[in-house]
C-alpha atoms as a PDB file:
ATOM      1  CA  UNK A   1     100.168  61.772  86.907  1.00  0.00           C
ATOM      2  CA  UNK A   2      99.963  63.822  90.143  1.00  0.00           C
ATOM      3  CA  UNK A   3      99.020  66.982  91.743  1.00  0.00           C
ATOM      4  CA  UNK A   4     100.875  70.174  93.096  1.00  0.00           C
ATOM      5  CA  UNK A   5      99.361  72.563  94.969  1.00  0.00           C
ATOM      6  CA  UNK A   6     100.985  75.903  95.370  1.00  0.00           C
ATOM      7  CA  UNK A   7      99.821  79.329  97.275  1.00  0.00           C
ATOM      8  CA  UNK A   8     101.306  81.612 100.238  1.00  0.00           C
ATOM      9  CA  UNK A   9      98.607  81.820 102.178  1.00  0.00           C
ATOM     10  CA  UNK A  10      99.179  78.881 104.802  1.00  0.00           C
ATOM     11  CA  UNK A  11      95.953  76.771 103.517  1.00  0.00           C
ATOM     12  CA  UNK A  12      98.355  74.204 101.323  1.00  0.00           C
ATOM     13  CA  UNK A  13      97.610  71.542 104.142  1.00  0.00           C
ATOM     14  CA  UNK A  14      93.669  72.177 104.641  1.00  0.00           C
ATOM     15  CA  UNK A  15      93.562  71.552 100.317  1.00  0.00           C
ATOM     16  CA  UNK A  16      95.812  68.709 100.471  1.00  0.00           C
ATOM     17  CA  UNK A  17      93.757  67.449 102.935  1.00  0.00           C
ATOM     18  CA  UNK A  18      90.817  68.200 101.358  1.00  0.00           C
ATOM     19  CA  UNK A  19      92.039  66.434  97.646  1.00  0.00           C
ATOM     20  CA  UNK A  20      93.216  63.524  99.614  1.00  0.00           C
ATOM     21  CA  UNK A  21      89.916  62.413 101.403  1.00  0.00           C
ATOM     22  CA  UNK A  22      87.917  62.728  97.979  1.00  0.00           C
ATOM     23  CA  UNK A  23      89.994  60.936  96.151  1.00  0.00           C
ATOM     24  CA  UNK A  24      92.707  58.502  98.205  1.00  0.00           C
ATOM     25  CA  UNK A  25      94.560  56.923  95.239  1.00  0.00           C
ATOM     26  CA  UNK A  26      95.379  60.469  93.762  1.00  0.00           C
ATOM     27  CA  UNK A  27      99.093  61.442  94.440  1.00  0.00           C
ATOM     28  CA  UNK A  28      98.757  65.368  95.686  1.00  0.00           C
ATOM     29  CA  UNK A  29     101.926  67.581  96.740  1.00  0.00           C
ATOM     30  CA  UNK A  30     103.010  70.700  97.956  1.00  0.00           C
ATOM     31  CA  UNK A  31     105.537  72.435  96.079  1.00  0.00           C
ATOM     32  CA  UNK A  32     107.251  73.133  99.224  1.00  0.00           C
ATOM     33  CA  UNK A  33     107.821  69.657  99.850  1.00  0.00           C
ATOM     34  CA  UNK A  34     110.305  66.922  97.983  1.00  0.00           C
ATOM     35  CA  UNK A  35     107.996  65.467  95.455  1.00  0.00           C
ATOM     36  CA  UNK A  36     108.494  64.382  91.496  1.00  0.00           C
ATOM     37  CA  UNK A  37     108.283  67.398  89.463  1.00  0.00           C
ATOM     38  CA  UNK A  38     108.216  65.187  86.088  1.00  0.00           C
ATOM     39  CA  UNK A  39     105.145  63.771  87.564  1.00  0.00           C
ATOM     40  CA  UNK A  40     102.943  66.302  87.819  1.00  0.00           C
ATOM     41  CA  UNK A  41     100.561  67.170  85.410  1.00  0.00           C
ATOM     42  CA  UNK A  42      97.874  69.547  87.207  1.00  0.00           C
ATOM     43  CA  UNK A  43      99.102  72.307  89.371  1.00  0.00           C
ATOM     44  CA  UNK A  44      96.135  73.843  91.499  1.00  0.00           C
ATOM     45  CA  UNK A  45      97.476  77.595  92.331  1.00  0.00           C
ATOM     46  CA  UNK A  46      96.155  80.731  94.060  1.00  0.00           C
ATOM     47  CA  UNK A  47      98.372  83.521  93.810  1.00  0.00           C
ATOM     48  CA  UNK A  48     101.826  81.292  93.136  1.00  0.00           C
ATOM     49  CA  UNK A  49     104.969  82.755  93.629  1.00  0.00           C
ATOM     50  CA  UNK A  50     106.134  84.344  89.984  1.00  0.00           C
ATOM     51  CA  UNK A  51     108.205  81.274  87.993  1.00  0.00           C
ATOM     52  CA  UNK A  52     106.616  78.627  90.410  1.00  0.00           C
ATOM     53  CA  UNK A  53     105.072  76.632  87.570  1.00  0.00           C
ATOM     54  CA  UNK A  54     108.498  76.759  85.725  1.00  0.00           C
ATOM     55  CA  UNK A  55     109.835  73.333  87.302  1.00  0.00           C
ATOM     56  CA  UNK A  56     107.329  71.463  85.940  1.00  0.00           C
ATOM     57  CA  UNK A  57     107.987  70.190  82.316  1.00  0.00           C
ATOM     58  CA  UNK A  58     105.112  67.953  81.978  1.00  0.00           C
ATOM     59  CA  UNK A  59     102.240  70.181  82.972  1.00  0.00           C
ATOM     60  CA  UNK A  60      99.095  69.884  81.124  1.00  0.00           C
ATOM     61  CA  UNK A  61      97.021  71.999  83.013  1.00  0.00           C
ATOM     62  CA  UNK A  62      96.841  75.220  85.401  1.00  0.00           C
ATOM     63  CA  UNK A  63      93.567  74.975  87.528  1.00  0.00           C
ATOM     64  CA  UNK A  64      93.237  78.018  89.579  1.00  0.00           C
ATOM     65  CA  UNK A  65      91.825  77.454  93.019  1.00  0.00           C
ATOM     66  CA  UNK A  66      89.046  80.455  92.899  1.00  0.00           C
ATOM     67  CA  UNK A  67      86.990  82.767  90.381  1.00  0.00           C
ATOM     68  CA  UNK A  68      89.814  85.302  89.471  1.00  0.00           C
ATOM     69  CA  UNK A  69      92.708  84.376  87.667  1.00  0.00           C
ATOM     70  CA  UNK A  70      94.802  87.158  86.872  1.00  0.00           C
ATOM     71  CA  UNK A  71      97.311  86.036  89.249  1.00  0.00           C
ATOM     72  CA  UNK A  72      97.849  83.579  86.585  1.00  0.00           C
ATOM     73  CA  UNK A  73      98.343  85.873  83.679  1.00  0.00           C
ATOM     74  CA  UNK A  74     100.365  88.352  85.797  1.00  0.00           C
ATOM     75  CA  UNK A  75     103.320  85.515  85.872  1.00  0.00           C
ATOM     76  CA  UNK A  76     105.206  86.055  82.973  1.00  0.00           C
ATOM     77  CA  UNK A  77     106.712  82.725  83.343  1.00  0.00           C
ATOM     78  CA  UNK A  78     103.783  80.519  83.518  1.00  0.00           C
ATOM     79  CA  UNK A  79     103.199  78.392  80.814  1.00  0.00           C
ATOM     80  CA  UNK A  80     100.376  80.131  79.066  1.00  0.00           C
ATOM     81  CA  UNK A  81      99.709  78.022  76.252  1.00  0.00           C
ATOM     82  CA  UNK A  82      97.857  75.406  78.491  1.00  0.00           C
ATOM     83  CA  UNK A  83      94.730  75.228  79.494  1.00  0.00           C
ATOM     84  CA  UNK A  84      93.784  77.069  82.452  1.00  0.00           C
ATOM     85  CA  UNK A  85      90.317  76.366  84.869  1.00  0.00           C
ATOM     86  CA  UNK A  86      88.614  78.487  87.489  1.00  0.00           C
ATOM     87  CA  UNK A  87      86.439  77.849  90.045  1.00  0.00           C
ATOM     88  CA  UNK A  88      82.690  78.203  88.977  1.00  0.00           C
ATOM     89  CA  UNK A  89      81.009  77.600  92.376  1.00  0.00           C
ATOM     90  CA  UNK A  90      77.293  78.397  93.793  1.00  0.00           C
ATOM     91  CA  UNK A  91      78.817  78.345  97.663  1.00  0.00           C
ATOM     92  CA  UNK A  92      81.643  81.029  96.584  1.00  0.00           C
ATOM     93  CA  UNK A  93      78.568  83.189  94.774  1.00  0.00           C
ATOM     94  CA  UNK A  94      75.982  82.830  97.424  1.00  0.00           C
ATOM     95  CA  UNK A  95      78.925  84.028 100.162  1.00  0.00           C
ATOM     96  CA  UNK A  96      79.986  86.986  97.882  1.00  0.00           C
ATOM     97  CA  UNK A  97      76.465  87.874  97.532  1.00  0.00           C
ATOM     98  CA  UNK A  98      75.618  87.707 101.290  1.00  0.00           C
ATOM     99  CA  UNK A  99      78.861  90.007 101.869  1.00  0.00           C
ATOM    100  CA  UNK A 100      77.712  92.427  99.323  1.00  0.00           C
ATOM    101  CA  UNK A 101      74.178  92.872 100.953  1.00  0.00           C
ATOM    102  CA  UNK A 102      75.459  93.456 104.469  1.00  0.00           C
ATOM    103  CA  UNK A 103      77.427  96.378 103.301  1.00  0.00           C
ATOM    104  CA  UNK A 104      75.148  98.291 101.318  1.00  0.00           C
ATOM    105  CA  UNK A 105      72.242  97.482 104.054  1.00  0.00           C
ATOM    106  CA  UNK A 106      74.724  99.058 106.582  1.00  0.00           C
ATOM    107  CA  UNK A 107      75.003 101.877 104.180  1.00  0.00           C
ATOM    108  CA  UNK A 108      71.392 102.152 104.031  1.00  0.00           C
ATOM    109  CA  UNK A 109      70.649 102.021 107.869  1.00  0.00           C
ATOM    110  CA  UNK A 110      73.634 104.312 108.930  1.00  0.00           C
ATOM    111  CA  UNK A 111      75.208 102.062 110.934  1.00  0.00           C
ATOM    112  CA  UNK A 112      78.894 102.676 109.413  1.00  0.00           C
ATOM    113  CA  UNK A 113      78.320 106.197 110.571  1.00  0.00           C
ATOM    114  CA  UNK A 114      76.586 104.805 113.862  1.00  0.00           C
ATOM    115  CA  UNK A 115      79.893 103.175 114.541  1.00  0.00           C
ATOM    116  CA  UNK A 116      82.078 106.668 114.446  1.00  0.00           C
ATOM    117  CA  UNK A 117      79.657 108.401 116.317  1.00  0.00           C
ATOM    118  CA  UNK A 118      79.925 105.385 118.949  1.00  0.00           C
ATOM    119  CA  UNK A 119      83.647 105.615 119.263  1.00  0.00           C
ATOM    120  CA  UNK A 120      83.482 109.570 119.729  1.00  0.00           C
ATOM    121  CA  UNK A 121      80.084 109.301 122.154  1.00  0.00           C
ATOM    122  CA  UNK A 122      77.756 111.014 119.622  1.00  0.00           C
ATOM    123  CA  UNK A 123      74.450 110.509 119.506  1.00  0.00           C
ATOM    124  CA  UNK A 124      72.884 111.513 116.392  1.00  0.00           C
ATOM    125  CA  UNK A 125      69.626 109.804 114.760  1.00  0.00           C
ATOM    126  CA  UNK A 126      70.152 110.136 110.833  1.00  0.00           C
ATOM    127  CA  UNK A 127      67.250 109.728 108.610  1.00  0.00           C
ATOM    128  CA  UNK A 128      67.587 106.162 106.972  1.00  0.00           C
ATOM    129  CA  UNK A 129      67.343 104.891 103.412  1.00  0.00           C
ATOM    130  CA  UNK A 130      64.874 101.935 102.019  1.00  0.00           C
ATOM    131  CA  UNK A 131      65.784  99.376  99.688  1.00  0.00           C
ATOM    132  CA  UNK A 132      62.827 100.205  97.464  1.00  0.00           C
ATOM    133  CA  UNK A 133      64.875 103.345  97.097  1.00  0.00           C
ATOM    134  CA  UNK A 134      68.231 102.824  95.876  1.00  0.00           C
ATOM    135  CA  UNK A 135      69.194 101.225  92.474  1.00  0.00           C
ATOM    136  CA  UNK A 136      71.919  98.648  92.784  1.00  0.00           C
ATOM    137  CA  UNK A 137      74.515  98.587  89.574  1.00  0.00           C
ATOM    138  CA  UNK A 138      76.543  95.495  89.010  1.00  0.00           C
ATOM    139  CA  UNK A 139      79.819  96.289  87.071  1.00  0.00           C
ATOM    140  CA  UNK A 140      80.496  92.133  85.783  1.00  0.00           C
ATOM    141  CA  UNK A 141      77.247  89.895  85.581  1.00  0.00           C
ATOM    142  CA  UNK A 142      79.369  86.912  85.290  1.00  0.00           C
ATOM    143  CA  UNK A 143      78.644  83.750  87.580  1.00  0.00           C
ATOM    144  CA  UNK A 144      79.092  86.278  90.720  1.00  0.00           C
ATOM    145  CA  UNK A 145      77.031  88.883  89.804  1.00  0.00           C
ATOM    146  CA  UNK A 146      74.340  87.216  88.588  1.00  0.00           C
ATOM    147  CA  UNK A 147      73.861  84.973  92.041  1.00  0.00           C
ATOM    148  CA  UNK A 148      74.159  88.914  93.356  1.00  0.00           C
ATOM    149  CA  UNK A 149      71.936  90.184  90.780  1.00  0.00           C
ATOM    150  CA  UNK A 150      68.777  87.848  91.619  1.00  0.00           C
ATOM    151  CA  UNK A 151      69.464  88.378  95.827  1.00  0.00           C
ATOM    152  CA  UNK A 152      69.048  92.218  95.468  1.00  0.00           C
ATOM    153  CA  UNK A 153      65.905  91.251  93.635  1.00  0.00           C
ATOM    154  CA  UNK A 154      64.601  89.290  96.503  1.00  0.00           C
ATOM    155  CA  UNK A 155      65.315  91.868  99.050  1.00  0.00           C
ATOM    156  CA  UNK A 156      62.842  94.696  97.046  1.00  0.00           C
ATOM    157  CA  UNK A 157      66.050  96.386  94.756  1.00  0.00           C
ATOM    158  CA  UNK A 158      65.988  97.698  91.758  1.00  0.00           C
ATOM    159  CA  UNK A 159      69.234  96.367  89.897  1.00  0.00           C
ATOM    160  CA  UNK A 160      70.781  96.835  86.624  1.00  0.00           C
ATOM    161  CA  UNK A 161      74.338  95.146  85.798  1.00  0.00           C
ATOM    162  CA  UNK A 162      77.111  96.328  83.218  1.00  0.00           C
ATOM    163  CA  UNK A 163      78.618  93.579  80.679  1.00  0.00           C
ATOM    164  CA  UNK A 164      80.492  92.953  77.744  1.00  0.00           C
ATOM    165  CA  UNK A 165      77.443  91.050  76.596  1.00  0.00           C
ATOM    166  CA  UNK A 166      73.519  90.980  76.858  1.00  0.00           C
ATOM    167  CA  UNK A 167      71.998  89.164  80.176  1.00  0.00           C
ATOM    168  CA  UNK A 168      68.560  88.156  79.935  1.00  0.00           C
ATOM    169  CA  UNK A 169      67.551  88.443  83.741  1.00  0.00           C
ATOM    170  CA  UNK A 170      63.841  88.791  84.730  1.00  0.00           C
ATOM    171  CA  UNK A 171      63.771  92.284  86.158  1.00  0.00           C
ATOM    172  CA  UNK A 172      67.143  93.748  85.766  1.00  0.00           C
ATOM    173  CA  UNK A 173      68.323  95.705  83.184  1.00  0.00           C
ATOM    174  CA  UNK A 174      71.255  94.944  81.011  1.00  0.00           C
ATOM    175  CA  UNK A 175      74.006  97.694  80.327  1.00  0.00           C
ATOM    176  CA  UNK A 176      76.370  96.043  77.199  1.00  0.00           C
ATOM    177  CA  UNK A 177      79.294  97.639  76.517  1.00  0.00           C
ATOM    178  CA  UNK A 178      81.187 100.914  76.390  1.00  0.00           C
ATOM    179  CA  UNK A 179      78.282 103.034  74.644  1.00  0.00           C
ATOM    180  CA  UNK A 180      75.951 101.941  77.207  1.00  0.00           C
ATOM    181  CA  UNK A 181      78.115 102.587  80.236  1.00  0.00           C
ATOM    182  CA  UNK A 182      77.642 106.024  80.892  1.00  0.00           C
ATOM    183  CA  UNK A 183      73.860 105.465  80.913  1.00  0.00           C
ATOM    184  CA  UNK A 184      74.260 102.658  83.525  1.00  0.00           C
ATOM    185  CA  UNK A 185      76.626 104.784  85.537  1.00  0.00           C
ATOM    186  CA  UNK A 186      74.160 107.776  85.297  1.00  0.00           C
ATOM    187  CA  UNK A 187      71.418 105.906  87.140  1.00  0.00           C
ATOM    188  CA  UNK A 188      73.329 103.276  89.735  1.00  0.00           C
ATOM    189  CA  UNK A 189      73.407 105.281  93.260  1.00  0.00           C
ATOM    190  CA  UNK A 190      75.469 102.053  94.607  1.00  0.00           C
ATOM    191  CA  UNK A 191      77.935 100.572  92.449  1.00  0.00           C
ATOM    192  CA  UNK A 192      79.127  97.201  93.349  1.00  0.00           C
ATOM    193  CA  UNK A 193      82.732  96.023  91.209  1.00  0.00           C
ATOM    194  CA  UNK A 194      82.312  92.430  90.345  1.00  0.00           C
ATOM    195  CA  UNK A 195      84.676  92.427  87.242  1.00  0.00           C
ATOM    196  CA  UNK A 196      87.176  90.094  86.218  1.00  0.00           C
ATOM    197  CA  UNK A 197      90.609  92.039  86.568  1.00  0.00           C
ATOM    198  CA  UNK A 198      92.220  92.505  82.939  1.00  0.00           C
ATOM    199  CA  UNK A 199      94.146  94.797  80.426  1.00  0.00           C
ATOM    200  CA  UNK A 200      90.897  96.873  79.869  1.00  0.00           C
ATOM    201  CA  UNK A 201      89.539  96.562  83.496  1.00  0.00           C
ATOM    202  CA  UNK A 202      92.427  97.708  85.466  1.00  0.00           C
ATOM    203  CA  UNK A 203      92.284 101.412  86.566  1.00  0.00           C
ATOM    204  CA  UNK A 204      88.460 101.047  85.697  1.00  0.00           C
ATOM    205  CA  UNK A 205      86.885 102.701  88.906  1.00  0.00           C
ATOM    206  CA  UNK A 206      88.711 106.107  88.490  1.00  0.00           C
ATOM    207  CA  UNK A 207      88.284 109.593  88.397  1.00  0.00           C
ATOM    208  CA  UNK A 208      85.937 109.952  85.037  1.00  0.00           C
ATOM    209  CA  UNK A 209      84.046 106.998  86.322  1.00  0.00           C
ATOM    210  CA  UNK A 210      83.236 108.201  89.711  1.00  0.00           C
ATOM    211  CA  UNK A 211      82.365 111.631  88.178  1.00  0.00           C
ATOM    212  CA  UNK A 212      79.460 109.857  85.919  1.00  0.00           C
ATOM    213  CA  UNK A 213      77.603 108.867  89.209  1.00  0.00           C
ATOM    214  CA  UNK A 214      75.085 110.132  90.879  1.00  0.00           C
ATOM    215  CA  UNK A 215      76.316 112.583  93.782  1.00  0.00           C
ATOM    216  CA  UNK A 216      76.008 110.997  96.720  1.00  0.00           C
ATOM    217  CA  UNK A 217      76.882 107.791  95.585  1.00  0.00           C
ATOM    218  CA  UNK A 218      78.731 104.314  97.236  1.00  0.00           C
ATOM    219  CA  UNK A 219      81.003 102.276  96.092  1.00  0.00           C
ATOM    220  CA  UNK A 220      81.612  98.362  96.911  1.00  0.00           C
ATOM    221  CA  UNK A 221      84.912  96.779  95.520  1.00  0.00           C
ATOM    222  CA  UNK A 222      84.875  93.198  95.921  1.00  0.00           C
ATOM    223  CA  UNK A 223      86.559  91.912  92.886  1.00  0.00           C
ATOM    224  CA  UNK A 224      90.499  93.278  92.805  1.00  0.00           C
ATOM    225  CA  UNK A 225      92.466  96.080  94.022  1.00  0.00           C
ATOM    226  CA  UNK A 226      93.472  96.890  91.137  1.00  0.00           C
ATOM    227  CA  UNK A 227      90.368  98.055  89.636  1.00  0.00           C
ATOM    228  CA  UNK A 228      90.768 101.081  91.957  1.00  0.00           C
ATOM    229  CA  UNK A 229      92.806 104.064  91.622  1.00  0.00           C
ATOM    230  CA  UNK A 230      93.090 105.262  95.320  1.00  0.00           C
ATOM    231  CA  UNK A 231      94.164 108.707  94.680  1.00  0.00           C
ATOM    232  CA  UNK A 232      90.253 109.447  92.735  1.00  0.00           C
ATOM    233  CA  UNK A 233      88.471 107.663  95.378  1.00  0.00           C
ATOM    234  CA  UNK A 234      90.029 109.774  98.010  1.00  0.00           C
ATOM    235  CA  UNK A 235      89.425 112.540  95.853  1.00  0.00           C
ATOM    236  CA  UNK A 236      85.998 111.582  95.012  1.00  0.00           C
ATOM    237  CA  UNK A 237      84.984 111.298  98.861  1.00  0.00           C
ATOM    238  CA  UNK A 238      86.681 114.482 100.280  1.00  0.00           C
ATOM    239  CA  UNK A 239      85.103 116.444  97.343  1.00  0.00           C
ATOM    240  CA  UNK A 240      81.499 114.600  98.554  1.00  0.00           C
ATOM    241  CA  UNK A 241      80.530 113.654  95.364  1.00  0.00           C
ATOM    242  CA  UNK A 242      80.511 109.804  96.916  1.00  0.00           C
ATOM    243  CA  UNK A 243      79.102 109.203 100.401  1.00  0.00           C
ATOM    244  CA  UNK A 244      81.091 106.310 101.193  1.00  0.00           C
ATOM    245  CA  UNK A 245      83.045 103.190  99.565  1.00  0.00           C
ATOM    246  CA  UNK A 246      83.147  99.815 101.073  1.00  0.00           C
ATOM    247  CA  UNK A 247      86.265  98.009 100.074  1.00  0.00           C
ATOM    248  CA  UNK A 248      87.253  93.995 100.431  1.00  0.00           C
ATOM    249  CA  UNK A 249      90.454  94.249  97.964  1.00  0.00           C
ATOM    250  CA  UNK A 250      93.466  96.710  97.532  1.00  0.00           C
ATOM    251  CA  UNK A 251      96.526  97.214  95.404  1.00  0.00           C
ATOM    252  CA  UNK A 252      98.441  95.608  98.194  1.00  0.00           C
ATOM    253  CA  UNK A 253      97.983  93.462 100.498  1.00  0.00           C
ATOM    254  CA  UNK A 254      97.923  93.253 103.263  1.00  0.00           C
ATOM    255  CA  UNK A 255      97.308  97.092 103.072  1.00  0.00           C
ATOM    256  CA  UNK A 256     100.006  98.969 104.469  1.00  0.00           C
ATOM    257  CA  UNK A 257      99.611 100.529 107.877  1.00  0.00           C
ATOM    258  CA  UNK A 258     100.054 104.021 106.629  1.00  0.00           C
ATOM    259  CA  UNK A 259      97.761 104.335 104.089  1.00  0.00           C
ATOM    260  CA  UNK A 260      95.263 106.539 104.195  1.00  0.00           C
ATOM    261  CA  UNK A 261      92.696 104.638 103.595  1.00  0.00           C
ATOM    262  CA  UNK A 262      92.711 103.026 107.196  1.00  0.00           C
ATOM    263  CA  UNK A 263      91.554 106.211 109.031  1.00  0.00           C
ATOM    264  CA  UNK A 264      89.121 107.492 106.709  1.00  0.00           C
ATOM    265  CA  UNK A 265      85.811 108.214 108.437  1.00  0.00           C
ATOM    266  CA  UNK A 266      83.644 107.306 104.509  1.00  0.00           C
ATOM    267  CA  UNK A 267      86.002 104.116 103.650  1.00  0.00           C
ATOM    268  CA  UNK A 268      84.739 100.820 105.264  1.00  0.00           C
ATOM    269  CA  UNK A 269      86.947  97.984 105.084  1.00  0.00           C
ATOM    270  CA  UNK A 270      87.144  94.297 105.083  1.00  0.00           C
ATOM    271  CA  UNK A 271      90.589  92.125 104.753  1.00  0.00           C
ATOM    272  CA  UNK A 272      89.885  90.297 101.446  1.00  0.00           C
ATOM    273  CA  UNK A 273      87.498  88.144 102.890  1.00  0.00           C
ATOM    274  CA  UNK A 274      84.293  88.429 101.470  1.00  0.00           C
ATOM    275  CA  UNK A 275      83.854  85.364  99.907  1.00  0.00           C
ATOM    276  CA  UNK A 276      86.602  82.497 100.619  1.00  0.00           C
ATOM    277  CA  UNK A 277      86.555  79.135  98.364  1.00  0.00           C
ATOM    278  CA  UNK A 278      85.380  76.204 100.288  1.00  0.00           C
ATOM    279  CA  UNK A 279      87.582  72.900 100.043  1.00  0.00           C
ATOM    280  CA  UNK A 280      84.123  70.650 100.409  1.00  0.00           C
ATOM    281  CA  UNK A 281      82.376  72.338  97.294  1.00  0.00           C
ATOM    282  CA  UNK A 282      85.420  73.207  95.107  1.00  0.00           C
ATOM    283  CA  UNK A 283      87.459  69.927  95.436  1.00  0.00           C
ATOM    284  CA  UNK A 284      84.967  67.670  93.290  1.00  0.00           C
ATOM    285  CA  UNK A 285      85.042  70.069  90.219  1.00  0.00           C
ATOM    286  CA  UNK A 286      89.242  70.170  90.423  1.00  0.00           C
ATOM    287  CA  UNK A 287      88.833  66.314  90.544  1.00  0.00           C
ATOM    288  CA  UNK A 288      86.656  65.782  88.078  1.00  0.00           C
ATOM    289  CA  UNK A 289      88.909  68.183  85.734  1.00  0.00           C
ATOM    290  CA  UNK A 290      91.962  65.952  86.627  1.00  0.00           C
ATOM    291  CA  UNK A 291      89.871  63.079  85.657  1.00  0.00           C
ATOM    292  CA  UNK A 292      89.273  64.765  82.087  1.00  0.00           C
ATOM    293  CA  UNK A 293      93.021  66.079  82.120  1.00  0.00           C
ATOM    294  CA  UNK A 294      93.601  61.625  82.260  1.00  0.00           C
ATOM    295  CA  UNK A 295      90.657  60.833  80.080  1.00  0.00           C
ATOM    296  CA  UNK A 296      91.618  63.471  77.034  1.00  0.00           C
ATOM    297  CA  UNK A 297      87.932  65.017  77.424  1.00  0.00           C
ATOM    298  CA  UNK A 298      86.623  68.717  77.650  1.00  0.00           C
ATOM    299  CA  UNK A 299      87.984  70.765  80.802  1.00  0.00           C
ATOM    300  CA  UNK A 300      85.223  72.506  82.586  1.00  0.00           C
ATOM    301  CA  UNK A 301      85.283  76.293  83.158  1.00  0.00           C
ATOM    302  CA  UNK A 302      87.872  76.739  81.094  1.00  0.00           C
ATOM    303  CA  UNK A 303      89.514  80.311  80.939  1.00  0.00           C
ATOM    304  CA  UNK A 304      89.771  82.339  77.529  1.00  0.00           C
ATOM    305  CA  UNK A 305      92.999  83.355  76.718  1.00  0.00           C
ATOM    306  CA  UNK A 306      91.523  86.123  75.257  1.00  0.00           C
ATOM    307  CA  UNK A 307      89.418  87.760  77.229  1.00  0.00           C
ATOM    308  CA  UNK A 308      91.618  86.936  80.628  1.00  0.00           C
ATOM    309  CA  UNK A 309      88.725  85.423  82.321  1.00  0.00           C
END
C-alpha cells in the first residue's frame, strides 16, 4: 500500500516531505515521478489535474489535502464511488478566521480607502465605524465558520450565521434554510461567504442576493470563486448599494490581468491566500486515515456524497 500525492501548485515536495518525516516506513510518491501505480491505495490531491486519479486501479481512498473539495467532484473521471476525506483542522480555522477579521476591521477603520487616498495624496479624515456597531453574517457555519463565529464574539460583534441546519452557539443567532435566508440577509451589514461550493451554492452571491442587504453593505468571499457572479457585484458596487467587497477567491485563477476587478477603487483583494493548510497539523490526520484505510476501520471527516461537502 502506498501514497500519491498530486497538485499543481509546486508544494508536492514540502508534503512529501512532510508525510515522510511522520511516518518513515510509509512509501509516498509524486505522480510526476516513476512510481507503482498498482500500489497505491490513498491519493492525497488538491486541485488534480482532470483524469489524474484514472491510473490508479487499486485506489481505496481520495483524501483531499484542505476543507473544500469540489475540485474533487468537478473531475468527471475520478472515481466517485470511494470514500473521500477533507481536512478538518483548528490551525486552517483559526488562520481563516484571523484573515476574515483584518478585512472587515480595515473596512471599519477606513483604511482600504486610506490607502487610495495615499496613492493620489489625499488627505481626508472619514468618520469610522465600531465593532459594537456592525452585525457580522456568516453564510456556512461549518468547522470554518464556527471558529469565525466565536472570534467575532470575542472582539464585541454581533453575529448571526446562515445553515442548512440549526447551530446552537451561545450568542449568535442561527438562520436555517431557504425560508429563513432573506431574514438573515435583511439584517447582516457584512456578509462573510464561508460555504462549501456545490450544485445549489454556485452562483449564490448574485444579483437578488446582494439586493436583500442592507445598503451600504460589504462583502468578504473567502470560500470559492465560484460563489460569485462578477457581473452583480460590479453592478451592485457602481449602483452603491454595497460599500465595498473584499475578495480571497475568483472564477479563475490566477485572475486575469484585465479584469476589472483589479482596478476597482471598492474591491479589495487577496491572492487565495487567506488561510493555507499547514503540513505539521494536517499530516497526522491523513496518516492516521491511511492507517484506518490498512486497518478496515471508520475514515475520519469523511465527505457526503450527497451533500458535496
Amino acid at each position: 500500500m502506498a501514497i500519491v500525492i498530486i497538485r499543481q501548485d509546486g508544494k508536492i515536495p514540502e508534503w512529501k516531505e512532510a508525510l515522510s518525516a511522520a511516518s518513515p516506513s510509509t512509501p509516498i510518491y509524486s505522480y510526476l515521478e516513476e512510481h507503482p501505480k498498482e500500489a497505491i491505495e490513498m491519493a492525497l490531491v488538491w486541485k488534480h489535474p482532470p483524469g489524474a486519479l484514472r491510473p490508479y486501479k487499486n485506489l481505496k481512498c481520495i483524501s483531499g489535502s484542505g476543507a473544500g473539495v469540489d475540485f474533487i467532484f468537478n473531475d468527471k473521471e475520478a472515481p466517485l464511488h470511494l470514500p473521500i476525506t477533507r481536512v478538518v483542522d483548528q490551525v486552517l480555522a483559526k488562520d481563516m478566521s484571523e484573515h476574515v477579521i483584518g478585512v472587515i476591521l480595515a473596512y471599519l477603520k477606513n483604511l482600504y480607502t486610506y490607502k487610495v487616498d495615499q496613492a493620489n495624496r489625499v488627505w481626508k479624515p472619514l468618520q469610522y465605524k465600531r465593532m459594537g456597531d456592525y452585525r457580522i453574517g456568516i453564510l456556512g457555519m461549518g468547522a470554518l465558520g464556527v471558529v469565525l463565529a466565536k472570534d467575532l464574539l470575542h472582539f464585541g460583534f454581533p453575529v448571526q450565521g446562515w445553515s442548512n441546519s440549526k447551530k446552537n452557539i451561545e450568542a449568535v443567532r442561527s438562520f436555517v434554510g431557504q425560508d429563513e435566508l432573506s431574514d438573515f440577509l435583511d439584517t447582516t451589514q457584512v456578509l462573510v461567504c464561508l460555504l462549501p461550493l456545490t450544485e445549489n451554492t454556485t452562483g449564490i452571491l448574485n444579483k437578488t442576493l446582494f439586493q436583500q442587504l442592507p445598503k451600504g453593505a460589504f462583502v468578504i468571499n473567502v470560500a470559492r470563486g465560484g460563489h460569485l457572479v462578477d457581473e452583480d457585484l460590479l453592478e451592485m458596487l457602481d449602483n452603491g448599494h454595497l460599500s465595498g467587497a473584499g475578495l480571497d477567491v475568483y472564477q479563475e485563477e490566477p485572475l486575469p490581468v484585465s479584469h476589472p476587478f483589479w482596478a476597482h477603487p471598492k474591491i479589495h483583494m487577496t491572492p487565495h491566500y487567506a488561510s493555507v493548510s499547514d503540513t505539521r497539523s494536517v499530516v497526522p490526520q491523513i496518516l492516521e486515515n491511511y492507517r484506518r484505510l490498512q486497518a478496515g476501520e471508520p475514515l475520519l471527516n469523511l465527505v457526503s456524497k450527497e451533500r458535496g461537502y
